[in-house]
N, C-alpha and C. Protein backbone atom coordinates (compact mmCIF):
# COMPACT_ATOMS: atom_id res chain seq x y z
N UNK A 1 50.23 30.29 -1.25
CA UNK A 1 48.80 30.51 -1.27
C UNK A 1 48.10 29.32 -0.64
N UNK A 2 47.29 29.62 0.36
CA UNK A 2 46.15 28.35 0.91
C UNK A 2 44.88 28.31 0.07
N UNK A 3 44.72 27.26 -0.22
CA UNK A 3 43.47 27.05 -0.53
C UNK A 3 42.28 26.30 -0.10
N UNK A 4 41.27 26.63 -0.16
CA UNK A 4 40.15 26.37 0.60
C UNK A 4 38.98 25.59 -0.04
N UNK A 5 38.31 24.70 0.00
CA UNK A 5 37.43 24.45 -0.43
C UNK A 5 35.84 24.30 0.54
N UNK A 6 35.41 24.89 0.66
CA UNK A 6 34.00 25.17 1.27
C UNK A 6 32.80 24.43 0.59
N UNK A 7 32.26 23.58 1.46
CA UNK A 7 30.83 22.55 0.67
C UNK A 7 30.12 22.96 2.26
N UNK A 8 28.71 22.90 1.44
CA UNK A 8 27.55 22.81 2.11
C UNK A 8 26.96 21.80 2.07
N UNK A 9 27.08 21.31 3.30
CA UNK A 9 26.40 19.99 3.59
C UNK A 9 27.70 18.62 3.76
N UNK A 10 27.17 17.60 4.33
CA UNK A 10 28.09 16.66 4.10
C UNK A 10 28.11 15.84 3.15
N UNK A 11 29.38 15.04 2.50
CA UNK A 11 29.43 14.48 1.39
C UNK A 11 29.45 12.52 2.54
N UNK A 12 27.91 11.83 1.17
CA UNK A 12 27.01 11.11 2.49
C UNK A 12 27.69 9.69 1.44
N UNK A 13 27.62 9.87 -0.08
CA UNK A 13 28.29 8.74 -0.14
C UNK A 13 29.53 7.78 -0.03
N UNK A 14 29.78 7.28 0.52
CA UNK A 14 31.16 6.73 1.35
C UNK A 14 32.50 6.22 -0.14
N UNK A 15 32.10 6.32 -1.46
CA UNK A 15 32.55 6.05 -2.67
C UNK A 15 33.43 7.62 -2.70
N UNK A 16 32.23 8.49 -3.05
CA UNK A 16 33.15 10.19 -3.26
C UNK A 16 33.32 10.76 -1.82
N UNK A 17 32.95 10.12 -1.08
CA UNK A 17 33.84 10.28 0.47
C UNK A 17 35.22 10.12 0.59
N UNK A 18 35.37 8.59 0.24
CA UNK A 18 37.16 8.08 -0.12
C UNK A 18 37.65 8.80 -1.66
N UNK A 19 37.02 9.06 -2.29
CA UNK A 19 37.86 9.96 -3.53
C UNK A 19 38.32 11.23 -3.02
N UNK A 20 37.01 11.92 -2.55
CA UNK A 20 37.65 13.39 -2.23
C UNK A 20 38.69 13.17 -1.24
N UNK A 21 38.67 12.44 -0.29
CA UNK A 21 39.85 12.41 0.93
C UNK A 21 41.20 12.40 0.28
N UNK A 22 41.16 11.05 -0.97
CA UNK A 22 42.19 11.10 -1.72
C UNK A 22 43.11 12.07 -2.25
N UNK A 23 41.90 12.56 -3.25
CA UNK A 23 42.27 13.35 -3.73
C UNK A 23 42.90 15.04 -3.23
N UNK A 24 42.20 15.29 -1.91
CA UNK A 24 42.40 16.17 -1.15
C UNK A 24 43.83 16.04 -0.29
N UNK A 25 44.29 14.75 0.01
CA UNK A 25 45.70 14.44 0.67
C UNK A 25 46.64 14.49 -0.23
N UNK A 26 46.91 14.21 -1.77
CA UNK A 26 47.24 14.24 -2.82
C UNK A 26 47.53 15.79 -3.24
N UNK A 27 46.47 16.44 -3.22
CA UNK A 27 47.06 18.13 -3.59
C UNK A 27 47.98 19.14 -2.26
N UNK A 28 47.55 18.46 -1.07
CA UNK A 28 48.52 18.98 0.09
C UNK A 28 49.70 18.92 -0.21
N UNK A 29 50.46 17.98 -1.16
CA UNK A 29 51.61 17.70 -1.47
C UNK A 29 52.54 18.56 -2.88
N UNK A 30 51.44 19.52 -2.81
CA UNK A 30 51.43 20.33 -3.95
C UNK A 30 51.16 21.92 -3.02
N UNK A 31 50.33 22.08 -2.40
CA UNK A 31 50.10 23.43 -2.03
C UNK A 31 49.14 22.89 -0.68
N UNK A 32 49.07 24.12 0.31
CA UNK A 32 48.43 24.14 1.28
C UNK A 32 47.06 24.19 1.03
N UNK A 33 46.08 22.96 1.32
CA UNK A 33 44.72 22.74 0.84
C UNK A 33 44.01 22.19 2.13
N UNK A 34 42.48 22.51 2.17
CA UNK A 34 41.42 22.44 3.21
C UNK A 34 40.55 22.29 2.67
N UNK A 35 39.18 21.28 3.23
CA UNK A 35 38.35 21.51 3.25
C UNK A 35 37.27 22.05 4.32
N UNK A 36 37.12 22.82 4.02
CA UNK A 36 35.62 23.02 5.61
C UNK A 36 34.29 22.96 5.31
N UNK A 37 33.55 21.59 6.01
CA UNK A 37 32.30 21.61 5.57
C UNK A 37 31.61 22.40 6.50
N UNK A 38 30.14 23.33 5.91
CA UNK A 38 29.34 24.09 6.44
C UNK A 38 28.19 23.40 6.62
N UNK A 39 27.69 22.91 7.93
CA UNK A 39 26.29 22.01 7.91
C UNK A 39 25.30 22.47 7.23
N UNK A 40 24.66 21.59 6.75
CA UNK A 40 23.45 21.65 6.44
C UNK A 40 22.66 22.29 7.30
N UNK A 41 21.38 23.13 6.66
CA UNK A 41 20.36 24.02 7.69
C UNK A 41 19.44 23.04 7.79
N UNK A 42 19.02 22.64 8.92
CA UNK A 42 17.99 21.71 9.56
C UNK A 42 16.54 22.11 9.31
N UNK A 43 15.49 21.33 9.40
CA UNK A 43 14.45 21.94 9.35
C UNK A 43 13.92 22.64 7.97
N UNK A 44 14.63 22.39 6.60
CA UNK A 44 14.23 23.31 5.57
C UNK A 44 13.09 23.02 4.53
N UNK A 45 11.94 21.88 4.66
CA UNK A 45 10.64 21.61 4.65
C UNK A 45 10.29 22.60 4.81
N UNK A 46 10.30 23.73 6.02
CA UNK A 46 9.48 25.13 6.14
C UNK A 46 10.06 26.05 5.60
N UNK A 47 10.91 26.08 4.98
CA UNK A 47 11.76 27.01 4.27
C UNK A 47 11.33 27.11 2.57
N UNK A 48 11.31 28.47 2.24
CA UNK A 48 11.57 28.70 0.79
C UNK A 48 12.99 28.29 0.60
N UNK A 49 12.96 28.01 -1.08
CA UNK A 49 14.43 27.95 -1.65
C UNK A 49 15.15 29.40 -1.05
N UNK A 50 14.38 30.75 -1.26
CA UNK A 50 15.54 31.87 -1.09
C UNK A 50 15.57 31.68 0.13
N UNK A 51 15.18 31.47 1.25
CA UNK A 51 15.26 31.72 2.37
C UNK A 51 16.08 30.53 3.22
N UNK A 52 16.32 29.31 2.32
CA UNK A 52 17.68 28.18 2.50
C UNK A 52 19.15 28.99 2.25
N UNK A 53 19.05 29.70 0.80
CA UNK A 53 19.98 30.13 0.29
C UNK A 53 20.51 31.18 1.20
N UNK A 54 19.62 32.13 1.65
CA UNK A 54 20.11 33.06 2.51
C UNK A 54 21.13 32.78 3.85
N UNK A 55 19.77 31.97 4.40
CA UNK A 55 20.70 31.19 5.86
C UNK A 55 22.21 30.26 5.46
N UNK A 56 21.99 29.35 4.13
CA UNK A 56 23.46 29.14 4.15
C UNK A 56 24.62 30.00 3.07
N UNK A 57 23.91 30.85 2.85
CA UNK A 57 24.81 32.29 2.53
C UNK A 57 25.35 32.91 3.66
N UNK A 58 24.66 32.59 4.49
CA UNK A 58 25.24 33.31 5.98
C UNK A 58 25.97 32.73 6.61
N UNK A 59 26.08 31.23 6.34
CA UNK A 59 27.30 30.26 7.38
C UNK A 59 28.65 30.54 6.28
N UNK A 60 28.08 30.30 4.43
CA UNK A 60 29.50 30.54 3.69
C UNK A 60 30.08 31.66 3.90
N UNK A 61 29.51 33.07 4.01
CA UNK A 61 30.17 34.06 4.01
C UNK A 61 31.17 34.25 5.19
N UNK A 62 30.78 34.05 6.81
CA UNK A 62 31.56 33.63 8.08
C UNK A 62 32.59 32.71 8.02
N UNK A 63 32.98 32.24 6.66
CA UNK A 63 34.04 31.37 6.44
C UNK A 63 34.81 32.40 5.66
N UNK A 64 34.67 33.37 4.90
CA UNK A 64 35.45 34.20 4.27
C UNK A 64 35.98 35.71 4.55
N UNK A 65 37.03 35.97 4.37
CA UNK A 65 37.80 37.45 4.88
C UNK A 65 37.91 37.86 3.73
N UNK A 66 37.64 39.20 4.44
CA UNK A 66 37.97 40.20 3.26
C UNK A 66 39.22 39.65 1.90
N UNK A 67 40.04 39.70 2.44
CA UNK A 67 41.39 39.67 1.57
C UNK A 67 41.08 38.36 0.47
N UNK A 68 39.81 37.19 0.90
CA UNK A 68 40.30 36.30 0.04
C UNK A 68 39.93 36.46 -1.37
N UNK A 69 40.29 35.41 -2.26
CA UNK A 69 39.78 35.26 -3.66
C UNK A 69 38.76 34.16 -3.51
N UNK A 70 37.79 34.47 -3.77
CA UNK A 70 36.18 33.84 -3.56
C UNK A 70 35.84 33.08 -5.48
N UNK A 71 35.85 31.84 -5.26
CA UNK A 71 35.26 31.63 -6.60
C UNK A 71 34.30 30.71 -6.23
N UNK A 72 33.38 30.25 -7.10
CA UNK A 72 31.64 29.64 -7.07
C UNK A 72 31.89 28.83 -8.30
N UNK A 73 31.48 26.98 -8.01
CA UNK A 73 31.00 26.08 -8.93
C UNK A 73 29.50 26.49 -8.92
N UNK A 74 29.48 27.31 -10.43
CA UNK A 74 28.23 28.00 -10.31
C UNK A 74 27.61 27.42 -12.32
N UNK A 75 26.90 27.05 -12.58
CA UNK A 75 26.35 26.51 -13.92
C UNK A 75 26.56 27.33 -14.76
N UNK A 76 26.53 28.54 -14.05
CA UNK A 76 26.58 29.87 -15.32
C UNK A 76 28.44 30.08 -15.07
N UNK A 77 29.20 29.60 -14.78
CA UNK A 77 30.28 30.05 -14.43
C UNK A 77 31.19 30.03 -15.72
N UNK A 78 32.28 30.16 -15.59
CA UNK A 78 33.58 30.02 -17.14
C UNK A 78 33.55 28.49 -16.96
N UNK A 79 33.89 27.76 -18.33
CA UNK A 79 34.32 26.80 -18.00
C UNK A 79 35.73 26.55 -18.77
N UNK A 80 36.53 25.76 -18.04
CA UNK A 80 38.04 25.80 -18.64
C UNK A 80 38.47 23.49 -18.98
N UNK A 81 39.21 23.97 -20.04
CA UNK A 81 39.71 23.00 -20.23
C UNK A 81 40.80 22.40 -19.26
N UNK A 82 41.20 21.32 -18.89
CA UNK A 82 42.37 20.85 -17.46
C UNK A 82 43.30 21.88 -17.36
N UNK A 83 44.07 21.92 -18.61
CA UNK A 83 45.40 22.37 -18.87
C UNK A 83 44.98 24.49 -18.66
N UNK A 84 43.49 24.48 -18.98
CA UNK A 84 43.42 26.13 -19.03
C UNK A 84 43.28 26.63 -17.32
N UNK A 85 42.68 26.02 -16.79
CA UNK A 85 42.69 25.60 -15.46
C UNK A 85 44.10 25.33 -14.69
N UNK A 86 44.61 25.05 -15.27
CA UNK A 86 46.02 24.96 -14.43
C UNK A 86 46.73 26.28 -14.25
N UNK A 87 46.86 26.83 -16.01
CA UNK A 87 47.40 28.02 -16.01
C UNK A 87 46.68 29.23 -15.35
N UNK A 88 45.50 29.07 -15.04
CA UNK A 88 44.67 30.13 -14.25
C UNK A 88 44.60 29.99 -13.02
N UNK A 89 44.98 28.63 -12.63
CA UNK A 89 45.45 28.74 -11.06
C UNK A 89 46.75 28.75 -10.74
N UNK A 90 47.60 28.63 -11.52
CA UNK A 90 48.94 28.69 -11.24
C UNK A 90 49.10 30.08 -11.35
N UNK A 91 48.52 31.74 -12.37
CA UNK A 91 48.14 32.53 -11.37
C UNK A 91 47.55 33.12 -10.68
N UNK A 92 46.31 32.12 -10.17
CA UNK A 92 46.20 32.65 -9.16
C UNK A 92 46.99 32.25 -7.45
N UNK A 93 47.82 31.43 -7.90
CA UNK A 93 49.06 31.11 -6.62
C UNK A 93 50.02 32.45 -6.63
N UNK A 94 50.10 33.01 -7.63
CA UNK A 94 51.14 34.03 -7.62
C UNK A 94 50.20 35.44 -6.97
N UNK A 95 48.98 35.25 -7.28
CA UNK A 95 48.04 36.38 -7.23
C UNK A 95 47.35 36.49 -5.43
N UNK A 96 46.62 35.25 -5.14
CA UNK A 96 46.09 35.29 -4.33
C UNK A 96 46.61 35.06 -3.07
N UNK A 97 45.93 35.79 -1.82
CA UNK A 97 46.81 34.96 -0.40
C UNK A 97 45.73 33.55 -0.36
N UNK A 98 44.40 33.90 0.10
CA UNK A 98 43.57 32.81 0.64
C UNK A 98 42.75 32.70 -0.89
N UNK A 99 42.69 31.14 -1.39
CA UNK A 99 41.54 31.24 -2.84
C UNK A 99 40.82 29.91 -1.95
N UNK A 100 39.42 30.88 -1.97
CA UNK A 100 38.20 30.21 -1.32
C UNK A 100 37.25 29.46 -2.90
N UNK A 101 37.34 28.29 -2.72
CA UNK A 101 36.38 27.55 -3.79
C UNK A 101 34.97 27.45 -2.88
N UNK A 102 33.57 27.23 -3.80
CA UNK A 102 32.66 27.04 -2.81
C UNK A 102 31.89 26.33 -3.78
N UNK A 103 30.83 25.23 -3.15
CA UNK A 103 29.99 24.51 -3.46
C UNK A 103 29.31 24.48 -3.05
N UNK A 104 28.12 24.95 -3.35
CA UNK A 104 26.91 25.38 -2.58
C UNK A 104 26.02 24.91 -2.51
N UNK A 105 24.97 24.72 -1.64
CA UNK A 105 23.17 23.81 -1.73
C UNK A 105 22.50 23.13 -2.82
N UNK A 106 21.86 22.72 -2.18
CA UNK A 106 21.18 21.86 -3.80
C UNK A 106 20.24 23.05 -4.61
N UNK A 107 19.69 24.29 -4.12
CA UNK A 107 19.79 25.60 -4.71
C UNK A 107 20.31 26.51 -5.54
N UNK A 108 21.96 26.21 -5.24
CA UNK A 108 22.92 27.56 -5.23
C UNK A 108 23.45 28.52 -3.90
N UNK A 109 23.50 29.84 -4.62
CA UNK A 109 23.78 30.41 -3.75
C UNK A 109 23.10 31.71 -3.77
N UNK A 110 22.71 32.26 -2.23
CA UNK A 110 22.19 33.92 -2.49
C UNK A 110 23.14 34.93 -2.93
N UNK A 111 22.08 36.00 -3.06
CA UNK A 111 22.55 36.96 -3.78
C UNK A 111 23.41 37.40 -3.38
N UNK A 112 23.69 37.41 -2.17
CA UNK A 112 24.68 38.07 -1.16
C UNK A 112 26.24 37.26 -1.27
N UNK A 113 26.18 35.96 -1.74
CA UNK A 113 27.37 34.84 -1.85
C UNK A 113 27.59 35.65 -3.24
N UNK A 114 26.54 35.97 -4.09
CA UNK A 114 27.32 35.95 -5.96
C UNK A 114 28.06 37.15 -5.51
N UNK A 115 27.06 38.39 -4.69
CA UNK A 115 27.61 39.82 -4.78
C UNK A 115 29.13 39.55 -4.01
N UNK A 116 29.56 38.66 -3.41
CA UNK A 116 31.09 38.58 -2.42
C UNK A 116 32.51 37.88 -3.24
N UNK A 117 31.65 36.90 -4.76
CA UNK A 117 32.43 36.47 -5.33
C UNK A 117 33.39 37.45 -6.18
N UNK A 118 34.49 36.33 -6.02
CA UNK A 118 34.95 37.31 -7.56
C UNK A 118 35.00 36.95 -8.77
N UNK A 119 34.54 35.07 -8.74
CA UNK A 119 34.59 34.31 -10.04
C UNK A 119 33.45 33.35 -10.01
N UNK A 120 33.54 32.95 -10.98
CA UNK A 120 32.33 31.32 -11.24
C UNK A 120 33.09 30.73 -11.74
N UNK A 121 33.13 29.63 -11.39
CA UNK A 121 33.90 28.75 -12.38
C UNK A 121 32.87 27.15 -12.76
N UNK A 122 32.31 27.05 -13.65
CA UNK A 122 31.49 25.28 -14.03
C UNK A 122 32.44 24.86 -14.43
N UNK A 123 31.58 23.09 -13.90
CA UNK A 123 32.74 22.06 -14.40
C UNK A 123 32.01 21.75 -15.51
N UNK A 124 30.95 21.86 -16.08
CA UNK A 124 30.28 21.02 -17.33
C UNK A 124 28.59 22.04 -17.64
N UNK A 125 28.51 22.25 -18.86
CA UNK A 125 27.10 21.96 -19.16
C UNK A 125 26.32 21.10 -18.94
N UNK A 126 27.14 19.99 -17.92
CA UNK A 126 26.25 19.11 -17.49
C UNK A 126 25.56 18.96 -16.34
N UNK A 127 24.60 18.16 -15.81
CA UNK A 127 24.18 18.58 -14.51
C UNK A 127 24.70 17.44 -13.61
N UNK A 128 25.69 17.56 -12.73
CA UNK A 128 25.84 16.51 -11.95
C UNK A 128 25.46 16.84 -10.38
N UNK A 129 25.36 15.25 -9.69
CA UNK A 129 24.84 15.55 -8.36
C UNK A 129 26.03 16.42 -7.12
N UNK A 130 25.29 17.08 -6.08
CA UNK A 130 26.51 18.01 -5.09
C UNK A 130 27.35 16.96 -4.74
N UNK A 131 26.84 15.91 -4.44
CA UNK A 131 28.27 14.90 -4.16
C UNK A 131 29.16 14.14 -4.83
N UNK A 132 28.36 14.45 -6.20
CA UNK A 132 29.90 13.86 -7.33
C UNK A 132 30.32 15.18 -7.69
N UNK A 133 30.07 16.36 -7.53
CA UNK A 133 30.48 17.30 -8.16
C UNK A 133 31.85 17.94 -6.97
N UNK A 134 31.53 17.82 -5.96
CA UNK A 134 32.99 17.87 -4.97
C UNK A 134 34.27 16.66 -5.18
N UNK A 135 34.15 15.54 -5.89
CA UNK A 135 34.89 14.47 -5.82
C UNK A 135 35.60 14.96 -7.74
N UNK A 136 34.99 15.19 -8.27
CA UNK A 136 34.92 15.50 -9.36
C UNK A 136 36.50 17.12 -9.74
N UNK A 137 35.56 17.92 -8.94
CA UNK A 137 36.62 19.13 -8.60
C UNK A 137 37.63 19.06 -8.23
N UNK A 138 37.91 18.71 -6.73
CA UNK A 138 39.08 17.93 -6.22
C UNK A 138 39.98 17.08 -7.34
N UNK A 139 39.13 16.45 -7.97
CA UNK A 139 40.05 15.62 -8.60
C UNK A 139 41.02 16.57 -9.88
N UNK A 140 40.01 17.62 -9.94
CA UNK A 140 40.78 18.71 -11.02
C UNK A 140 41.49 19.56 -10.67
N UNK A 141 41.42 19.69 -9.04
CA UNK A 141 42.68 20.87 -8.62
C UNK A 141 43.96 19.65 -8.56
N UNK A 142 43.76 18.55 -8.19
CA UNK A 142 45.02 17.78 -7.77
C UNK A 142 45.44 17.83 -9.64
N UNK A 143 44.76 17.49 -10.69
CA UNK A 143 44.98 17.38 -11.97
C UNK A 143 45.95 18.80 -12.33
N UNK A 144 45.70 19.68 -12.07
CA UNK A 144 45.92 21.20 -12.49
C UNK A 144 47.13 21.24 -11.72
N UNK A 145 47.55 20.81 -10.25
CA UNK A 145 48.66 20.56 -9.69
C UNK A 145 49.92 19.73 -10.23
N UNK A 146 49.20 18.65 -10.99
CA UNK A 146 50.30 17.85 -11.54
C UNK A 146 50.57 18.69 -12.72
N UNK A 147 49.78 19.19 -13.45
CA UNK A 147 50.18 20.36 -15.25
C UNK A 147 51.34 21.09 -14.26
N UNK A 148 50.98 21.91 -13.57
CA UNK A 148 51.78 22.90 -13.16
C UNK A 148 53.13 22.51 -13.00
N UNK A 149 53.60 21.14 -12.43
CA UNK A 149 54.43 20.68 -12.01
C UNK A 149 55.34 20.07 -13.43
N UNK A 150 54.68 19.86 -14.53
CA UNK A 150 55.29 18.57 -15.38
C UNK A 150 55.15 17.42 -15.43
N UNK A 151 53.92 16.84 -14.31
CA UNK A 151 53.94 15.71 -14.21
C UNK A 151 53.15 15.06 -15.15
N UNK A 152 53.74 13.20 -14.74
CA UNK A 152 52.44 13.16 -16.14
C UNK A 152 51.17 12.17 -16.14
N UNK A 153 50.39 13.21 -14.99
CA UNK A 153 49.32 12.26 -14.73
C UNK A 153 48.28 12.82 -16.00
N UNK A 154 48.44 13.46 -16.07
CA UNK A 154 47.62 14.46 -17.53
C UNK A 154 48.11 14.05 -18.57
N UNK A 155 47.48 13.61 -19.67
CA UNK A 155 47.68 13.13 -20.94
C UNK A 155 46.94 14.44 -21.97
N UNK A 156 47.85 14.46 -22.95
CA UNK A 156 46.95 15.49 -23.85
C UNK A 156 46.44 14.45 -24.90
């Protein structure tokens, strides 16, 4: 299974710049992993919030095929403990061909991104910023990689 991770916008602080890289070279060694960033929409001072969401609903969706498994760091999403998270991606390795993660605008996402998903997944009732919240994730798929494995970077 490949997996994908999709962010909108670029990640600007050079701290969770070198984490996510880390952490992102770290899970390759575990499963086939990507990130693809989707630029930022220029100009969005003249823009409504829905009408941001739309246009970069329209660059995320051109990143996704039919066949994949689409999930959303979404506030309202499930949230799972490390270890519950592991076992739910370990199957979805057995389940999925392409599992598309997405992180979306300082918005969210349009209606058209929720209607394409097939999951939500939050990391917290808490509110953290889009660029600790990609360094943050990453750091929980490479975490969920080591459960799967036996390793023992995970402490219970």
């Amino acid at each position: 299974m490949k997996t994908e991770l999709i962010l909108v916008g670029k990640t600007v602080n050079k701290h969770f710049v070198a984490g996510i890289k880390d952490y992102a070279e770290r899970i390759t060694h575990y499963m086939p992993f990507e990130i693809k960033v989707i630029p930022e929409i220029k100009f969005t001072k003249s823009l409504t919030e829905e009408l941001q969401k739309t246009k970069e609903g329209e660059l995320i969706l051109k990143q996704i095929q039919p066949s994949d498994t689409v999930v959303l760091l979404d506030e309202h999403g499930k949230e799972y403990r490390s270890i519950e998270f592991a076992d739910w991606l370990q199957k979805k390795q057995n389940t999925a061909r392409r599992l598309i993660f997405v992180i979306g605008g300082p918005y969210g996402f349009s209606e058209e991104v929720y209607k394409r998903a097939n999951e939500k997944i939050s990391l917290s009732k808490m509110t953290f910023s889009h660029q600790m919240v990609r360094m943050i994730f990453t750091e929980q798929i490479y975490r969920a990689c080591t459960i799967i494995k036996g390793e023992p970077y995970h402490h219970e």
